[in-house]
Protein backbone atom coordinates (compact mmCIF):
# COMPACT_ATOMS: atom_id res chain seq x y z
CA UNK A 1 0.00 0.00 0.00
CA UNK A 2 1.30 3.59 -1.05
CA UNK A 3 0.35 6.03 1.77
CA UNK A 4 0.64 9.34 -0.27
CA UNK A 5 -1.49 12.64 -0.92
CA UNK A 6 -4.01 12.05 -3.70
CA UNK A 7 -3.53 14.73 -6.71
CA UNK A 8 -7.16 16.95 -5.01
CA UNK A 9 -5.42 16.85 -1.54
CA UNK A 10 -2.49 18.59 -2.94
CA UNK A 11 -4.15 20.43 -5.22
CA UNK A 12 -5.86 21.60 -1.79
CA UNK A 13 -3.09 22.24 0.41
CA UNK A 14 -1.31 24.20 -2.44
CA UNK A 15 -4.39 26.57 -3.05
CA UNK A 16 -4.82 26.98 0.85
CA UNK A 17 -1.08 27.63 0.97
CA UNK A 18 -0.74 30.36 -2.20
CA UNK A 19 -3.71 32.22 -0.34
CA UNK A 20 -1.94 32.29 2.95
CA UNK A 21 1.33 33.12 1.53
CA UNK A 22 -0.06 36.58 0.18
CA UNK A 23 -2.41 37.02 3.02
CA UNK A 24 -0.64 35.92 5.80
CA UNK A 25 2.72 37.61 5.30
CA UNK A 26 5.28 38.26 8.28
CA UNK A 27 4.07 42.37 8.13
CA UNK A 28 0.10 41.01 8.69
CA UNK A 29 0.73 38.83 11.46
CA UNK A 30 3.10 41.20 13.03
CA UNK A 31 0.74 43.77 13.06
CA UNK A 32 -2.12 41.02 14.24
CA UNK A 33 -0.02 39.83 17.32
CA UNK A 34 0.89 43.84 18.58
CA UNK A 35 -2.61 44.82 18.10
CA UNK A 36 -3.29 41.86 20.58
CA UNK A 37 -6.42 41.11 17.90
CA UNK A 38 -8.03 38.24 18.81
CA UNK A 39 -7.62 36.66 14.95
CA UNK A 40 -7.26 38.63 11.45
CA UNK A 41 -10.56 38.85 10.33
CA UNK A 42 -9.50 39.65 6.31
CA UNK A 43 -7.27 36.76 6.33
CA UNK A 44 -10.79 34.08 8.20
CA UNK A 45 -12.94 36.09 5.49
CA UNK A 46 -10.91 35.04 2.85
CA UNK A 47 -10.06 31.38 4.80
CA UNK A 48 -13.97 30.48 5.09
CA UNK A 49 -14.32 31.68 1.32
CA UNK A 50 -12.23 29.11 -0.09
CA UNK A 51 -14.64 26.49 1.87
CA UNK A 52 -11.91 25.52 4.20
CA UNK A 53 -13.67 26.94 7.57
CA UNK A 54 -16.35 24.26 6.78
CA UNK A 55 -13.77 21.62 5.95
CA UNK A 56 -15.06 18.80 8.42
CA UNK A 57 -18.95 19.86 8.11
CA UNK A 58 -21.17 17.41 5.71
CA UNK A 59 -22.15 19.10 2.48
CA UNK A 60 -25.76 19.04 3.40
CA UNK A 61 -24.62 21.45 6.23
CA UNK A 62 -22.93 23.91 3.75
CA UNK A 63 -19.45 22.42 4.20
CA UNK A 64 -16.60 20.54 2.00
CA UNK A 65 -17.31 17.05 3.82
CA UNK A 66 -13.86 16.19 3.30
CA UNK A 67 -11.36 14.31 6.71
CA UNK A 68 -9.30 14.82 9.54
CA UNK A 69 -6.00 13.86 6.77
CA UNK A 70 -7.29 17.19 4.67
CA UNK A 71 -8.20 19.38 8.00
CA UNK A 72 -4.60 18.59 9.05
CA UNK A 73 -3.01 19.59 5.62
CA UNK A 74 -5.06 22.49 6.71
CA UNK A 75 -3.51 23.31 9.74
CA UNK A 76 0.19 22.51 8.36
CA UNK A 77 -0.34 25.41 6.23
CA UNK A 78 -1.67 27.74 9.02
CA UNK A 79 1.95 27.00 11.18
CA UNK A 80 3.74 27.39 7.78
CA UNK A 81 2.63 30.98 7.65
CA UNK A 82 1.84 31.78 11.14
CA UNK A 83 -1.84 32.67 10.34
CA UNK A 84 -3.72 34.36 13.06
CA UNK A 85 -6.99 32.23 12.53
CA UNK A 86 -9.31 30.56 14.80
CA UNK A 87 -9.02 27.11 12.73
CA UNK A 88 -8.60 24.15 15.24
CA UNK A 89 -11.48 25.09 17.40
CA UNK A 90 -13.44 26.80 14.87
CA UNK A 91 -13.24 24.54 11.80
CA UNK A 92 -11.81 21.59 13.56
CA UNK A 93 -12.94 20.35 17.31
CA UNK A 94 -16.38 22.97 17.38
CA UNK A 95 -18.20 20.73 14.07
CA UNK A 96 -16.58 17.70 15.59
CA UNK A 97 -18.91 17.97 18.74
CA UNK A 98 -21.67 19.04 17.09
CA UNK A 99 -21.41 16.20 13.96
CA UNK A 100 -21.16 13.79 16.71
CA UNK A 101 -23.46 15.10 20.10
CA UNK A 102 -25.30 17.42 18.12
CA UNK A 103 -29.35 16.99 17.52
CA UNK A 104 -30.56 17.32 13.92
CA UNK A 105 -31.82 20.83 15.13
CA UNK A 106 -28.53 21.89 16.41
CA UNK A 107 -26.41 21.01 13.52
CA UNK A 108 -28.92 23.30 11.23
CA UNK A 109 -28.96 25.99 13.27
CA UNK A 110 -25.13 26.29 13.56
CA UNK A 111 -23.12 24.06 11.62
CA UNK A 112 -23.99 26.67 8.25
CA UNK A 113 -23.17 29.39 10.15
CA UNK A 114 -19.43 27.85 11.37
CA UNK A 115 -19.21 26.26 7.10
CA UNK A 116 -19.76 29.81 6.04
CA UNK A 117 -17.29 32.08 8.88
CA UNK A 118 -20.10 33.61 9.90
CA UNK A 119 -19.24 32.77 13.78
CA UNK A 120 -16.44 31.87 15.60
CA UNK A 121 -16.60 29.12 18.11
CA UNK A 122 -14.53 28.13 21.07
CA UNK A 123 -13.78 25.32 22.66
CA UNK A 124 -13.34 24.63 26.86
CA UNK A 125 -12.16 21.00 27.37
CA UNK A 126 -9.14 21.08 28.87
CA UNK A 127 -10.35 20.20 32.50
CA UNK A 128 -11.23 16.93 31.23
CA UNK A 129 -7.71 16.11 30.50
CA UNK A 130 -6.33 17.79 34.00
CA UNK A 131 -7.92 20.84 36.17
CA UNK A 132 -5.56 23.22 37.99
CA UNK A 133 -7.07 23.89 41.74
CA UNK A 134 -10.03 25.55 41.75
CA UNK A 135 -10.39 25.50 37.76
CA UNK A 136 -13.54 23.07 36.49
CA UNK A 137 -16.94 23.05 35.28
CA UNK A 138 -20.00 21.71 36.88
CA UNK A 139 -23.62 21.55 35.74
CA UNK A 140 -27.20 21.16 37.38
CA UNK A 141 -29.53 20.24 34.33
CA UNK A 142 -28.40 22.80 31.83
CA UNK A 143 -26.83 25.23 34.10
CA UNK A 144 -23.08 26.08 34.09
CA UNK A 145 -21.17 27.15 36.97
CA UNK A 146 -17.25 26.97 37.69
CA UNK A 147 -14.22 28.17 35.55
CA UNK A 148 -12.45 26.75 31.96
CA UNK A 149 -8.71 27.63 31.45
CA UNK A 150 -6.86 27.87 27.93
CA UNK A 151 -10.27 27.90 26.17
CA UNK A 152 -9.42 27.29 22.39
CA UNK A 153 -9.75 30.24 20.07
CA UNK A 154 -11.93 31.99 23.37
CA UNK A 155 -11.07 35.19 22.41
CA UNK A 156 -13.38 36.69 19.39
CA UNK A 157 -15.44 33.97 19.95
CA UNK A 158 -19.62 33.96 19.38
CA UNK A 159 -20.00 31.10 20.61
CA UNK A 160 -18.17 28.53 23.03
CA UNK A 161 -18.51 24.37 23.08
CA UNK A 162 -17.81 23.59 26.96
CA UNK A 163 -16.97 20.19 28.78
CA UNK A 164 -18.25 19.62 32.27
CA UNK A 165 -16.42 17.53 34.95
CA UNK A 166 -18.62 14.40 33.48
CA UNK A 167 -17.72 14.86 29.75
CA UNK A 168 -21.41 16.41 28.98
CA UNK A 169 -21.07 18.68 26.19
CA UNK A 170 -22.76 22.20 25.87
CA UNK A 171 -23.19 25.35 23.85
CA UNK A 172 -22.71 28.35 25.36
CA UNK A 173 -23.52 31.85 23.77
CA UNK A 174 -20.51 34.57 24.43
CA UNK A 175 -23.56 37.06 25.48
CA UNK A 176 -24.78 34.40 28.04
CA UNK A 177 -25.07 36.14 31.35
CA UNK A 178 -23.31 34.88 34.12
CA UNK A 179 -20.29 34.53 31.78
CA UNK A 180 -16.89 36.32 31.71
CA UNK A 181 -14.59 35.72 29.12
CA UNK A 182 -11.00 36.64 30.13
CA UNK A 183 -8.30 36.67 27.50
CA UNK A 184 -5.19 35.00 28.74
CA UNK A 185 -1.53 36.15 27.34
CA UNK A 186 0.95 33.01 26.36
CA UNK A 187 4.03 32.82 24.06
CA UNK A 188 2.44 32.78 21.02
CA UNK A 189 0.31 35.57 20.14
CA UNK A 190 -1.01 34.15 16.71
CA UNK A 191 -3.53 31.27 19.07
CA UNK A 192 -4.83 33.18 21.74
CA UNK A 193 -6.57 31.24 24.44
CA UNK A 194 -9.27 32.82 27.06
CA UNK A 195 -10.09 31.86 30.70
CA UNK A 196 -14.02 31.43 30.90
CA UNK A 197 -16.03 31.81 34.50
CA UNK A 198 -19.47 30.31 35.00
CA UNK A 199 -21.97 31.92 37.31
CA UNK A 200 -25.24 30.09 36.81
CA UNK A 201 -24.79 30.24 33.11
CA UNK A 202 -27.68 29.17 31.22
CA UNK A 203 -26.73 26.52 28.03
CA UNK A 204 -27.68 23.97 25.49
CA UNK A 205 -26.76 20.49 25.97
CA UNK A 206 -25.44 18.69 23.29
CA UNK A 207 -27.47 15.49 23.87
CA UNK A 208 -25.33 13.15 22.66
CA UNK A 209 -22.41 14.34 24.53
CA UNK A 210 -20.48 11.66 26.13
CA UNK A 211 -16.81 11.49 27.55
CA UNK A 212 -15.64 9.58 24.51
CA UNK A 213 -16.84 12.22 22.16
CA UNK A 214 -14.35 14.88 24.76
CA UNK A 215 -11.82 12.51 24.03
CA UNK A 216 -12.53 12.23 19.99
CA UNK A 217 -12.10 15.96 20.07
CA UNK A 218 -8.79 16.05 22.12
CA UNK A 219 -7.64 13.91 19.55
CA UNK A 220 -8.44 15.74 16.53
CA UNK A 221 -6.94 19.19 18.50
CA UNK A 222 -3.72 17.44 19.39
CA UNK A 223 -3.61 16.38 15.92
CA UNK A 224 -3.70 20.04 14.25
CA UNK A 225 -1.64 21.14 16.82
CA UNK A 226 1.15 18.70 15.34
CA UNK A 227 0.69 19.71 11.79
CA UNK A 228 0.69 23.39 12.84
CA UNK A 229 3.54 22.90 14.43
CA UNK A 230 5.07 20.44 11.27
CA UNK A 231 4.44 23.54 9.11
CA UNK A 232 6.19 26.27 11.37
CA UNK A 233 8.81 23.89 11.58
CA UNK A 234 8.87 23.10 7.92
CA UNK A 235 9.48 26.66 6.93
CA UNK A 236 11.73 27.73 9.37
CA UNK A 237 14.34 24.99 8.06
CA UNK A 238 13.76 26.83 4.73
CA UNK A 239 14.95 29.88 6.01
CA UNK A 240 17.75 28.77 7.59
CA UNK A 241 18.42 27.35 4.36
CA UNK A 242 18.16 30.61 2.43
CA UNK A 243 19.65 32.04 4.92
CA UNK A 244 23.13 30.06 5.09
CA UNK A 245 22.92 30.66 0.83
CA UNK A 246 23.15 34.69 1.66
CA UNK A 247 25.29 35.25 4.89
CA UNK A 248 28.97 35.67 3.58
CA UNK A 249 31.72 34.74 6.24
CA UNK A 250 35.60 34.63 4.86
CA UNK A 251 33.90 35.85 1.76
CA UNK A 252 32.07 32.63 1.00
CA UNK A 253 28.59 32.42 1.51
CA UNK A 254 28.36 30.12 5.00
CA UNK A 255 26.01 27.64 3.37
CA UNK A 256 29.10 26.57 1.17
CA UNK A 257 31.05 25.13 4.85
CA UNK A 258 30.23 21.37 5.42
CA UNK A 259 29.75 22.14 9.03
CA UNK A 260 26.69 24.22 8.15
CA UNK A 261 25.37 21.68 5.13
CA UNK A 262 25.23 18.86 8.26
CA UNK A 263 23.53 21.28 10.46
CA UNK A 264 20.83 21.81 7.68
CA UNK A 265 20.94 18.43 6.67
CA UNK A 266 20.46 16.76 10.24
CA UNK A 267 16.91 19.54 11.10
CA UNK A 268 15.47 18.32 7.78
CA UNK A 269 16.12 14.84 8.41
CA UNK A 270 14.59 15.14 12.30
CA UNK A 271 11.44 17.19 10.80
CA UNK A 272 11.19 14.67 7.88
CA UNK A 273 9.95 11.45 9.74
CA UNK A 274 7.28 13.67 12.04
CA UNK A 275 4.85 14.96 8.59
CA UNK A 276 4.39 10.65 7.99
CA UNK A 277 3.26 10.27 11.75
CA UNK A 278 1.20 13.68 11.45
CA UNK A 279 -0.60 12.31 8.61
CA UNK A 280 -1.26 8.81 9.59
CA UNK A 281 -2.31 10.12 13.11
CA UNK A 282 -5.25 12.20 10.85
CA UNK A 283 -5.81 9.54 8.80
CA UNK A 284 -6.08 7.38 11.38
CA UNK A 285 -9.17 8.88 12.77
């Protein structure tokens, strides 16, 4: 068996990356991160109009109905040019609840709207996987109360997909009162994350939310993480490259000094084994 990209998933990727190259350029997301903006709205206008916000959402529902294999070539493409995009918990882990917990009415009413980049959704899980003291979310029927840290893509968002302490799944509207978002700084200004405090919040159960689905979603966000971070990685070997074919040293360009060919040589061979385990780990689900 020949595990390879089919000539449309290419063709996909290579689209996705031509748009990002002129839209997401080092001056944008500069700009982007300073401004402390919670994503580049241009650059998700122009993302959702090339179909790819709606990349996991059926057809029926507006979307491309394509894989996690082509969301991940997706999200190799955002790290490759350090887009400022709400992706993984927008287009990625948000449809994956509501595909898989969601009632027929709930996946009208908002899986369109996510297909399209109308909203912006976010996603509170992480206290499934391990809550700090004090951090957690607890429910009485369809009432929220407690706190979510490192909310996926919280900031910006319209609407949030939460996990209580049971692995019930809800839908929470940012306007929801009783709710404070709080927007949380880390290292990397281009995925913003939010803090999120319940007081008696009022939401919409996903009814077929279960722990397994949490963990189907964890899955699929560890998975873009990987390929976002496979594409930042990607690139940043091909500057060093270009890099080492400029810099003059002894006046010979430093790229022409074996010690610096092995250094190049050894990072792409060490990148070079992780984009087969990216891919099979998306294909794989």
């Amino acid at each position: 068996m020949e595990f390879a990209l089919s000539e449309e998933q290419r063709m996909l990727q290579d689209t996705v990356g031509r748009f990002l190259a002129d839209a997401s350029d080092l001056d944008i997301v500069r700009k982007a991160a300073e401004a402390h903006e919670a994503f580049s709205k241009t650059i998700w206008t122009g993302f959702a109009e090339l179909g790819v916000a709606g990349i996991l959402i059926p057809e029926e529902h507006g979307g491309l109905g394509l894989g996690m294999l082509e969301a991940a070539l997706m999200s190799e493409m955002t790290g490759r040019h350090v887009a400022p995009i709400p992706f993984i918990g927008t287009a990625v882990m948000a449809p994956l609840a509501l595909t898989l917990a969601g009632s027929d009415e709930q996946k009208a009413a908002w899986l369109p709207r996510l297909a399209s980049g109308e909203i912006v959704a976010g996603v509170a899980v992480t206290e499934t996987i391990g809550a700090r003291d004090g951090a957690g979310v607890s429910s009485q029927g369809d009432v929220l109360s407690g706190s979510a840290l490192f909310v996926i893509d919280g900031p910006g968002a319209d609407l949030f997909v939460v996990a209580d302490e049971d692995g019930a799944l809800f839908l929470v509207d940012a306007s929801a009162k009783g709710l404070e978002r709080i927007d949380l700084t880390t290292i990397d200004l281009t995925r913003p994350v939010s803090e999120l405090r319940f007081e008696g919040v009022t939401a919409e159960r996903l009814p077929n939310g279960t722990p397994a689905v949490v963990q189907q979603m964890i899955d699929a966000g560890r998975t873009m993480i990987a390929a976002d971070t496979l594409g930042a990685g990607q690139m940043m070997i091909e500057k060093a490259v270009d890099y080492a074919k400029e810099r003059k040293q002894f006046g010979r360009v430093i790229g022409s000094f074996q010690a610096v060919k092995h250094l190049c040589a050894e990072m792409a061979a060490e990148l070079e084994p992780c984009r087969s385990l990216v891919w099979y780990a998306a294909y794989a689900q």
